[in-house]
Protein backbone atom coordinates (compact mmCIF):
# COMPACT_ATOMS: atom_id res chain seq x y z
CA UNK A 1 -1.31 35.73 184.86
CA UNK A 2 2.18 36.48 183.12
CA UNK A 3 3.54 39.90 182.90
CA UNK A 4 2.71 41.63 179.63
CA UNK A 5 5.34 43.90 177.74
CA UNK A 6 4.11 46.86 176.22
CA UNK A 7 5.27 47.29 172.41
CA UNK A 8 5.36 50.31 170.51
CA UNK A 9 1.68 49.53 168.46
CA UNK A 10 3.95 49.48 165.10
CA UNK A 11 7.13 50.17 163.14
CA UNK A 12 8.55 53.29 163.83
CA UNK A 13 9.14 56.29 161.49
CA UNK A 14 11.65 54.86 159.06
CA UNK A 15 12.76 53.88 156.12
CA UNK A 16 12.92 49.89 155.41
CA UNK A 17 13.33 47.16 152.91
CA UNK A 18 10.67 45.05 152.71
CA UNK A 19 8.21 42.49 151.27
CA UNK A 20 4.49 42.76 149.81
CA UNK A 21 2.30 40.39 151.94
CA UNK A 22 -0.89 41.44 149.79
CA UNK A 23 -3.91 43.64 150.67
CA UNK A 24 -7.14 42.70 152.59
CA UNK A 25 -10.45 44.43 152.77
CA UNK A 26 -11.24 46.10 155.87
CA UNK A 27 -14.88 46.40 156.96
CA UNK A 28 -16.89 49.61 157.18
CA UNK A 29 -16.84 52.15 160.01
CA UNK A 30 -19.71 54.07 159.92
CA UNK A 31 -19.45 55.55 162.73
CA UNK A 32 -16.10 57.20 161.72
CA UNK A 33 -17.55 57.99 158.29
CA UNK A 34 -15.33 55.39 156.29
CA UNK A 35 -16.84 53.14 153.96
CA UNK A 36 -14.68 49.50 153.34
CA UNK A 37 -11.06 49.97 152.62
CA UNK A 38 -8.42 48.26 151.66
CA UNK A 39 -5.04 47.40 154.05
CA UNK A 40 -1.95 46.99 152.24
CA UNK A 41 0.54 44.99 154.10
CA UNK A 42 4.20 44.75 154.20
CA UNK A 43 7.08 42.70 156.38
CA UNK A 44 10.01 44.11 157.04
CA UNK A 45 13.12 42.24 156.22
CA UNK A 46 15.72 43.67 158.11
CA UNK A 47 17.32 45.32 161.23
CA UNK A 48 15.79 45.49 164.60
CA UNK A 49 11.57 45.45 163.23
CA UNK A 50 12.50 42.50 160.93
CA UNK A 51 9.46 40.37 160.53
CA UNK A 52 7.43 42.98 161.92
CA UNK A 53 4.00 43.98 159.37
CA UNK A 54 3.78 47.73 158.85
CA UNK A 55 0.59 48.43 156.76
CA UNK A 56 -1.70 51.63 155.66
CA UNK A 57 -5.57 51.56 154.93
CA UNK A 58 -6.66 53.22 151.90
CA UNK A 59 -10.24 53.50 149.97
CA UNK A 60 -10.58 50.99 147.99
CA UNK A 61 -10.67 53.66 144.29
CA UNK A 62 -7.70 54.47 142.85
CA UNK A 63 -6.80 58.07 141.63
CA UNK A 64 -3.42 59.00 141.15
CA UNK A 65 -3.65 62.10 144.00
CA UNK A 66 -5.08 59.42 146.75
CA UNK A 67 -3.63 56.70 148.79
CA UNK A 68 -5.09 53.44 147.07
CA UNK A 69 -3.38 55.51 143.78
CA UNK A 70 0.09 56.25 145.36
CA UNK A 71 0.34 52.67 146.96
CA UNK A 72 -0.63 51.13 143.46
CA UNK A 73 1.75 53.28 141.83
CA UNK A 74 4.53 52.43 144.17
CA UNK A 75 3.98 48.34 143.45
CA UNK A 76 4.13 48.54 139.87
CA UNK A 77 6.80 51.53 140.39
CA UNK A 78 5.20 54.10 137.90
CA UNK A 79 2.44 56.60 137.55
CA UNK A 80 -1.37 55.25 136.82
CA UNK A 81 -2.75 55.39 133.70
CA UNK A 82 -6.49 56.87 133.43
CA UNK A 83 -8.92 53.12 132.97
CA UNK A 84 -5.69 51.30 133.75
CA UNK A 85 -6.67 47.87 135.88
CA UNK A 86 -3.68 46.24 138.02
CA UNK A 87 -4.26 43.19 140.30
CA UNK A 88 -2.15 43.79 143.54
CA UNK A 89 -2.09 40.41 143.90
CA UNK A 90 0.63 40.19 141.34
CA UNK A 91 3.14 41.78 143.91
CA UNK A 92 2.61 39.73 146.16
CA UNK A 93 6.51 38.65 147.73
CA UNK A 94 8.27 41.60 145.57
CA UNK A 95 10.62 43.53 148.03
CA UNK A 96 10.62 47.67 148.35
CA UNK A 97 11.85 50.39 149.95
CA UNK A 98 9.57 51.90 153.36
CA UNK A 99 8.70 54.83 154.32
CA UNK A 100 7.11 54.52 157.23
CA UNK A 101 5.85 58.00 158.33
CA UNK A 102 3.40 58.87 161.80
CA UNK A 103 -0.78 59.05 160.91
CA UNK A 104 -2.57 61.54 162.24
CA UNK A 105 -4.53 58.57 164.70
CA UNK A 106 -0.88 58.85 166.59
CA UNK A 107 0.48 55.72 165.65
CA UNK A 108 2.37 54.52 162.37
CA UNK A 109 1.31 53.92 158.54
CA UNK A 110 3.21 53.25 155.71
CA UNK A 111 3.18 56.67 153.78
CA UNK A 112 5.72 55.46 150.48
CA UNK A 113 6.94 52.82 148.58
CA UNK A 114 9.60 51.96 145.74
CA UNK A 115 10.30 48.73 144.64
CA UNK A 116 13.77 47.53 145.23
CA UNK A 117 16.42 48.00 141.97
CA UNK A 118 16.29 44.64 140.48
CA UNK A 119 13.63 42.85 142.26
């Protein structure tokens, strides 16, 4: 058997540029108490975690206090609007700023995002 290298488990606390790879539903944990959620995914384009994924899961209801609602609001790069419907699909390959912050499971999550002045 070959040696194995031990890797961090994900980006570190940061800020990055990066790209929207899309979202994917995440099945149920019952055990945990978490219904089906949603993970959003980005790659980072640049510096030493470039073409790394970072990615957060959320519920999969947005509300502009949760964080489905402050991811959604971060793609489209404004606050919800009550009834409002937005495909994140549609951002798919758009580039934004980071923020990679720690999660309270001891590892890494994507806490913000802004997308990137004229992208």
């Amino acid at each position: 058997m070959a040696s194995l290298t031990v890797s961090s488990g994900g980006v570190p606390i940061g800020n990055y540029t990066g790209t929207f790879t899309g979202t994917e539903v995440t099945p149920p944990k019952p055990e945990k108490g978490y219904g089906a959620g949603l993970r959003w995914k980005f790659q980072i384009d640049a510096g030493t975690c470039a073409g790394q994924t970072t990615s957060r899961v959320t519920g999969t209801s947005p509300t502009p206090k949760n964080g489905c609602g402050k991811l959604l609001s971060g793609l489209i790069g404004r606050a919800l609007k009550e009834g409002e419907q937005v495909d994140p699909d549609n951002f798919i390959g758009k580039r934004y700023m980071i923020v990679v912050a720690a999660s309270r499971e001891g590892g890494t999550r994507v806490e913000a995002i802004v997308p990137m002045p004229g992208a």
